[in-house]
Protein backbone atom coordinates (compact mmCIF):
# COMPACT_ATOMS: atom_id res chain seq x y z
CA UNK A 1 11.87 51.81 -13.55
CA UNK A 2 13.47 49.20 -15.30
CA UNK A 3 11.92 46.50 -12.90
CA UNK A 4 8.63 47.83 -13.59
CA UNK A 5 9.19 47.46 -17.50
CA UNK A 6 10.26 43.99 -16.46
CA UNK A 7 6.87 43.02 -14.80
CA UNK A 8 4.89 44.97 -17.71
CA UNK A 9 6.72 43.05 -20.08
CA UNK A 10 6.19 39.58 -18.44
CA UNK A 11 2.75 40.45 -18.06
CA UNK A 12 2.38 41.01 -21.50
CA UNK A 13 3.73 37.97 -22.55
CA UNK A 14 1.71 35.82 -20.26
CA UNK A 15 -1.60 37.46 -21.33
CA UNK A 16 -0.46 36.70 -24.96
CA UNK A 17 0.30 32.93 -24.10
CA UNK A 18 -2.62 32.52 -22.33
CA UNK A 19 -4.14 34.24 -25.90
CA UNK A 20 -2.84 32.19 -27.54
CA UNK A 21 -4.08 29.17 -26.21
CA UNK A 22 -7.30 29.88 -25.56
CA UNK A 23 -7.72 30.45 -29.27
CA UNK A 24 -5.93 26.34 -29.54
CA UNK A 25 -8.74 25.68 -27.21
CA UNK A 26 -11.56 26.59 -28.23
CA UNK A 27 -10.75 25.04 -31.58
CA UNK A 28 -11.70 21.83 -29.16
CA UNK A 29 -15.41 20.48 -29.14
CA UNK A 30 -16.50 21.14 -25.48
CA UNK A 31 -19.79 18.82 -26.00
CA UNK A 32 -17.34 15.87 -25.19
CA UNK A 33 -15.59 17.20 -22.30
CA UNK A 34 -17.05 20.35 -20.93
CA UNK A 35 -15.11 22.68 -18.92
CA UNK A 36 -11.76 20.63 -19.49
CA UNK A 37 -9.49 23.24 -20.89
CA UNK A 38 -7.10 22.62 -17.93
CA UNK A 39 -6.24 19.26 -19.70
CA UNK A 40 -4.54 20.99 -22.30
CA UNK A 41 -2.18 22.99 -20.03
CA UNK A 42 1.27 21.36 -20.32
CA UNK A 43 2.03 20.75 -17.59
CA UNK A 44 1.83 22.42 -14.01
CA UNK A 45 5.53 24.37 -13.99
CA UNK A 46 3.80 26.01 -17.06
CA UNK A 47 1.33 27.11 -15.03
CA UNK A 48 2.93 27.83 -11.83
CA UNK A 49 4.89 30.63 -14.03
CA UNK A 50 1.82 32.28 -14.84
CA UNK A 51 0.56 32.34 -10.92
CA UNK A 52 3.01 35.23 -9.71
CA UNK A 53 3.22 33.27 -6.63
CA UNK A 54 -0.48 31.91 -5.99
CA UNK A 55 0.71 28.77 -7.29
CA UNK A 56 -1.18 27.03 -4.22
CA UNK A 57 -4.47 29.15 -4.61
CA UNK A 58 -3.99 27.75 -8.23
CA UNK A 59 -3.79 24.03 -6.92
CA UNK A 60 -7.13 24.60 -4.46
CA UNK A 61 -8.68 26.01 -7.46
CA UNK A 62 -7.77 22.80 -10.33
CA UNK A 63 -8.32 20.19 -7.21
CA UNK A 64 -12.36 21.49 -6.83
CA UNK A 65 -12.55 21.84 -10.29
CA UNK A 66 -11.23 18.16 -10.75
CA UNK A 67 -13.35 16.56 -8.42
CA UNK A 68 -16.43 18.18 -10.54
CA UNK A 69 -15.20 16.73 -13.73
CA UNK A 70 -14.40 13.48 -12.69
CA UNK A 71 -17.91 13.58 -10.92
CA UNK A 72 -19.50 13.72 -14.17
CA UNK A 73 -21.28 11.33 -15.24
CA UNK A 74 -21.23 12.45 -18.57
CA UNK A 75 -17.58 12.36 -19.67
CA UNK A 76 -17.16 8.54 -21.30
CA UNK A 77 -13.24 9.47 -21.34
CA UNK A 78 -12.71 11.60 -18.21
CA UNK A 79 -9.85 8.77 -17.01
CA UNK A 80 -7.77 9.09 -20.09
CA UNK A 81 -6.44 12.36 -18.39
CA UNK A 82 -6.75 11.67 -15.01
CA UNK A 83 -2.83 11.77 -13.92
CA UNK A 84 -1.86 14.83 -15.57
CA UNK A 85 -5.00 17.05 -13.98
CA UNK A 86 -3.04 15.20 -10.96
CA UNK A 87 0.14 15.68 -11.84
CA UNK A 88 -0.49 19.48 -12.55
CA UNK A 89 -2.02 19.73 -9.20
CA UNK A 90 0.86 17.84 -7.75
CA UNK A 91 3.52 20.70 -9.38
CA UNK A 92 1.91 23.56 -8.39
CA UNK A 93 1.49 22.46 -4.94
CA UNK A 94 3.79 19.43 -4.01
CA UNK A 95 2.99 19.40 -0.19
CA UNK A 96 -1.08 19.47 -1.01
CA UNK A 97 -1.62 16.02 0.51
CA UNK A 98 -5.31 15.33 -0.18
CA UNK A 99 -5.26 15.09 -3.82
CA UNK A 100 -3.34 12.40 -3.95
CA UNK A 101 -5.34 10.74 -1.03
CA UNK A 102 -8.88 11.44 -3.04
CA UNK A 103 -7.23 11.20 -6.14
CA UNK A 104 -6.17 7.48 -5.42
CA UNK A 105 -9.19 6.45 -3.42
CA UNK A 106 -11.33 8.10 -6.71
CA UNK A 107 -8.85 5.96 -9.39
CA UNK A 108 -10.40 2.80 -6.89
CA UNK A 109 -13.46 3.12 -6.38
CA UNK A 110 -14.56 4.83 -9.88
CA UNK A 111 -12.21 2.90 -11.94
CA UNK A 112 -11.37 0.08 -9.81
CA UNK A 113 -7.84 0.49 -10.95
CA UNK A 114 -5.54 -0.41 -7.97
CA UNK A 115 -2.44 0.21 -10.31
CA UNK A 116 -3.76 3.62 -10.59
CA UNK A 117 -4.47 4.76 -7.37
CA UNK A 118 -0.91 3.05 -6.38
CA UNK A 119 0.98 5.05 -9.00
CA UNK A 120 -1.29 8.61 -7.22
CA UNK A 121 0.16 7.69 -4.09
CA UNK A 122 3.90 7.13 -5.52
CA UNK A 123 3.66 10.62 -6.89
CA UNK A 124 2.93 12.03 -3.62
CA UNK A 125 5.69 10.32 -1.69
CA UNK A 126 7.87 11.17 -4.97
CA UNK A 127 7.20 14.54 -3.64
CA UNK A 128 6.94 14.23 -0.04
CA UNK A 129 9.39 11.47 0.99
CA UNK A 130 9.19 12.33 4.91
CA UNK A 131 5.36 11.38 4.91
CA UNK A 132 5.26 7.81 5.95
CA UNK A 133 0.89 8.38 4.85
CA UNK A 134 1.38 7.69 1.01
CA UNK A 135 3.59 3.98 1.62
CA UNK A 136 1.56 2.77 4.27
CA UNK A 137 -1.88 3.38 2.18
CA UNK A 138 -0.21 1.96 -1.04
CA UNK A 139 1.03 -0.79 1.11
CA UNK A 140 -2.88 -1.33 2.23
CA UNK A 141 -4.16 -1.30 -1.51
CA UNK A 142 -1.58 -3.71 -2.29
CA UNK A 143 -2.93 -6.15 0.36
CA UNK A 144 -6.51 -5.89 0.19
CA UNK A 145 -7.17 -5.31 -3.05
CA UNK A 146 -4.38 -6.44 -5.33
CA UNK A 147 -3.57 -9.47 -2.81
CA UNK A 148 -0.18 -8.56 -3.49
CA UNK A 149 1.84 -9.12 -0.40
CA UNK A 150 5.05 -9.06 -1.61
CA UNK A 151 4.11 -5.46 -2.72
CA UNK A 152 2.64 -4.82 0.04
CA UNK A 153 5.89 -6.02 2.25
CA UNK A 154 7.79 -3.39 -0.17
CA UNK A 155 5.64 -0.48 1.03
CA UNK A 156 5.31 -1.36 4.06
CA UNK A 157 8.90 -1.14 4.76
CA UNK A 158 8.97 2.54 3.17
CA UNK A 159 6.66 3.30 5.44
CA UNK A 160 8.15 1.37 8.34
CA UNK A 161 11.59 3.47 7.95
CA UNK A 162 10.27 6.85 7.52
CA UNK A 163 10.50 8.86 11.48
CA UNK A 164 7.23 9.18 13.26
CA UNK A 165 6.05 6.32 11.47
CA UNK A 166 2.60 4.58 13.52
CA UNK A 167 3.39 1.37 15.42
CA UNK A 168 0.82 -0.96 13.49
CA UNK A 169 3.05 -0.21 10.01
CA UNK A 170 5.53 -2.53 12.17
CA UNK A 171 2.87 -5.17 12.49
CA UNK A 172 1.51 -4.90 9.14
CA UNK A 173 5.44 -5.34 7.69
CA UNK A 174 5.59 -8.37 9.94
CA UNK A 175 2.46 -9.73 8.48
CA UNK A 176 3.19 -9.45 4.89
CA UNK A 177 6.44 -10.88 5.71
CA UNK A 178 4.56 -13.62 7.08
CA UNK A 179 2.45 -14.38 4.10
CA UNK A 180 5.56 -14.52 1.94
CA UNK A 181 6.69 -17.02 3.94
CA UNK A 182 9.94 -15.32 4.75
CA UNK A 183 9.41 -16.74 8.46
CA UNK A 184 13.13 -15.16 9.69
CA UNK A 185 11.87 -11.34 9.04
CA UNK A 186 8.10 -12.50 10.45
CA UNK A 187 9.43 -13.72 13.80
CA UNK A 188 12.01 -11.29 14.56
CA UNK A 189 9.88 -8.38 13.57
CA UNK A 190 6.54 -10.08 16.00
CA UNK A 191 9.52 -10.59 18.83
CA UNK A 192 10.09 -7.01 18.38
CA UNK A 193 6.95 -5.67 18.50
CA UNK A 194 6.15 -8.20 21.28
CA UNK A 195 9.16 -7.05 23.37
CA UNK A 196 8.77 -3.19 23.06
CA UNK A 197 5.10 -3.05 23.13
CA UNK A 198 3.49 -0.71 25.83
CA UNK A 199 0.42 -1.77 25.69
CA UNK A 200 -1.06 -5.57 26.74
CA UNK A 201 -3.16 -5.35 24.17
CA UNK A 202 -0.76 -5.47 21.16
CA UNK A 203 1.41 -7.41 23.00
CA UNK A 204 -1.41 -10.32 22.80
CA UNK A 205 -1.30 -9.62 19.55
CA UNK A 206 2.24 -10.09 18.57
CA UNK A 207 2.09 -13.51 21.00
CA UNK A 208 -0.75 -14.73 18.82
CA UNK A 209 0.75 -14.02 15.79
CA UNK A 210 4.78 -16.07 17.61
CA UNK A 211 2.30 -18.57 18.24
CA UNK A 212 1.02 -19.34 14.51
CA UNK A 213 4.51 -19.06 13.09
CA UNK A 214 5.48 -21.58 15.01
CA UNK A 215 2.88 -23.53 14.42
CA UNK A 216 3.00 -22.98 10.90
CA UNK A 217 6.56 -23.99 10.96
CA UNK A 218 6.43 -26.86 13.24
CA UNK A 219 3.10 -28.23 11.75
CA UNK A 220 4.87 -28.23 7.75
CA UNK A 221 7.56 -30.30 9.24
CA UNK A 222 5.17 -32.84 11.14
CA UNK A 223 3.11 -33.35 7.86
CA UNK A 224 6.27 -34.12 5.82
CA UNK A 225 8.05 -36.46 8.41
CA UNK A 226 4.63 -38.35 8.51
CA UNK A 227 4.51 -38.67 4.53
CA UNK A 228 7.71 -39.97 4.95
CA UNK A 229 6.64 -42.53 7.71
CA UNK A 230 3.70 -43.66 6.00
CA UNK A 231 5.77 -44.10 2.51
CA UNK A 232 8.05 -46.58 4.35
CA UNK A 233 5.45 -48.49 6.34
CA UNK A 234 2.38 -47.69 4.59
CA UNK A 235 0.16 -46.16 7.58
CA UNK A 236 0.69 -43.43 9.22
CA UNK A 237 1.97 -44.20 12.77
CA UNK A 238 -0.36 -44.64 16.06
CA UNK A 239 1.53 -41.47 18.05
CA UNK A 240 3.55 -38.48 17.01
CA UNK A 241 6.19 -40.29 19.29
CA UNK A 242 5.92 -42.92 16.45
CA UNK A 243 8.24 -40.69 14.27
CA UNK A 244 10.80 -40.59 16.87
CA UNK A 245 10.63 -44.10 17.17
CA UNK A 246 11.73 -44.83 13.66
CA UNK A 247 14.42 -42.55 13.88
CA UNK A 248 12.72 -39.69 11.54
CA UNK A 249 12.90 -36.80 14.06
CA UNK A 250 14.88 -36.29 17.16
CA UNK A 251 12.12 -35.08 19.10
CA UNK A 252 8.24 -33.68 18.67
CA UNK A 253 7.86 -30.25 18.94
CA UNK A 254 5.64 -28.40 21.20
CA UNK A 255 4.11 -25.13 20.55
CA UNK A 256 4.49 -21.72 21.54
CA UNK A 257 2.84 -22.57 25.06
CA UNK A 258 4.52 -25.53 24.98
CA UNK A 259 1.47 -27.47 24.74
CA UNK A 260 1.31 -31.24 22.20
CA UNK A 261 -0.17 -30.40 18.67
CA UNK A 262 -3.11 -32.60 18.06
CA UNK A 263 -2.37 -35.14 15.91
CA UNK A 264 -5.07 -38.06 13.87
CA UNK A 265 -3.43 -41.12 12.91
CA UNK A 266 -5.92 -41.79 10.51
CA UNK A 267 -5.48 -38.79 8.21
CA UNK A 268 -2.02 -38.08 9.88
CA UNK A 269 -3.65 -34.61 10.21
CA UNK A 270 -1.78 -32.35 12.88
CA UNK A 271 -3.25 -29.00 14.18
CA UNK A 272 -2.41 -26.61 17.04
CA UNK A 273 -4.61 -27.33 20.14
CA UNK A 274 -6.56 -23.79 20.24
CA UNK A 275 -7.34 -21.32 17.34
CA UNK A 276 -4.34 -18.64 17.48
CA UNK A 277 -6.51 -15.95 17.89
CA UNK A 278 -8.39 -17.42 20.40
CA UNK A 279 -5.52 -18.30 23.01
């Protein structure tokens, strides 16, 4: 009996809550933002509480209504509140993955606010830190559309840790790592990838990719032992072998297929004999 005066009186309260602020909400001019009195909820515990345990009906039923609203056209201001409809979502229903998906491919597209559909995709993993899904895709908006490598590296490596984690995150770790020029964690992730893949395929791949750090190293050094040639003597010198010669360099590297870069006295201009990718 006294259970069931319990649940009356909760009821009760809830119903006069809610009363409550639908009267503070309809005080609000609905010709700016129609049908947006879930904005004004505080937050999405607040309205878990009220759900009696539907909180994930509840998150099904503010994730349709929020693709609607921010599918209107006619809302100048819709953004302003686009985290906390996301965030409420987010509380009700931490393990709903697709709103943060949508929600950060909408905050791109419609905004074009990379920062924005990052931080989507940081509240998701905030909530789900066993789903490898929310680094890797920040880690690919860092990349292609912020050109932010570094970043990118950062996710990338989340994503890289996490169990179950895809094979290419590996590759796509290595090749940040690569742009940022930190050439140690680029070849030693590539040799890793190269040594333990099962397929020929990506194992081309991680032999192309050996192939133009080397080159990339071995090319950098070339260039500035020739600037250093031609300072002295004022050309640059007939043959690679020239460098050796003047005591500059022990030896001239090969490359990865241990092949002679191709090298123009002229310019001093030195360049891997074949494209990388086309080995």
């Amino acid at each position: 009996m006294r259970k069931n005066l319990s649940l009356i009186l909760i009821l009760c309260l809830s119903c006069l809550l809610f009363m409550g602020l639908k009267l503070e909400i309809d005080k609000v001019s609905r010709q700016k933002i129609p049908g947006s009195s879930i904005i004004y909820i505080p937050s999405g515990d607040y309205l878990k509480m009220a759900t009696f345990g539907f909180s994930s009906l509840m998150a099904d039923i503010v994730y349709i209504w929020a693709i609607q609203y921010f599918g209107n056209t006619a809302i100048p201001d819709k953004f302003d509140h686009f985290v906390h409809i996301f965030s409420i979502i987010s509380e009700l229903d931490p393990r709903y993955i697709d709103p943060y998906e949508v929600g950060a491919l909408i905050a791109l597209y419609d905004t074009k606010d990379v920062a924005l559909s990052i931080k989507l995709l940081d509240m998701g993993f905030a909530k789900n830190p066993d789903l490898w899904i929310f680094p890797l895709e920040a880690g690919h908006y860092a990349q292609l559309y912020k050109k932010d490598f570094p970043l990118a590296r950062e996710y990338y490596k989340k994503a890289m840790d996490i169990p179950g984690a895809p094979d290419i995150v590996k590759r796509l770790y290595a090749n940040a790592a690569f742009k940022v020029m930190d050439i140690k964690t680029a070849w030693e992730t590539w040799l890793e990838v190269y040594e333990t893949a099962k397929e020929e395929r990506v194992k081309k791949i991680a032999s192309n990719h050996l192939y133009n750090i080397k080159a990339t190293v071995d090319i950098r050094g070339l260039r500035s032992v020739l600037e250093k040639y031609r300072a002295k003597y004022g050309r640059y010198p007939d043959k690679l072998s020239g460098i050796v010669a003047a005591g500059l360099l022990p030896f001239i590297p090969k490359d990865y297929d241990n092949k002679d870069y191709v090298y123009d006295p002229k310019t001093g201009d030195v360049k891997t004999a074949v494209i990388p990718w086309k080995r």
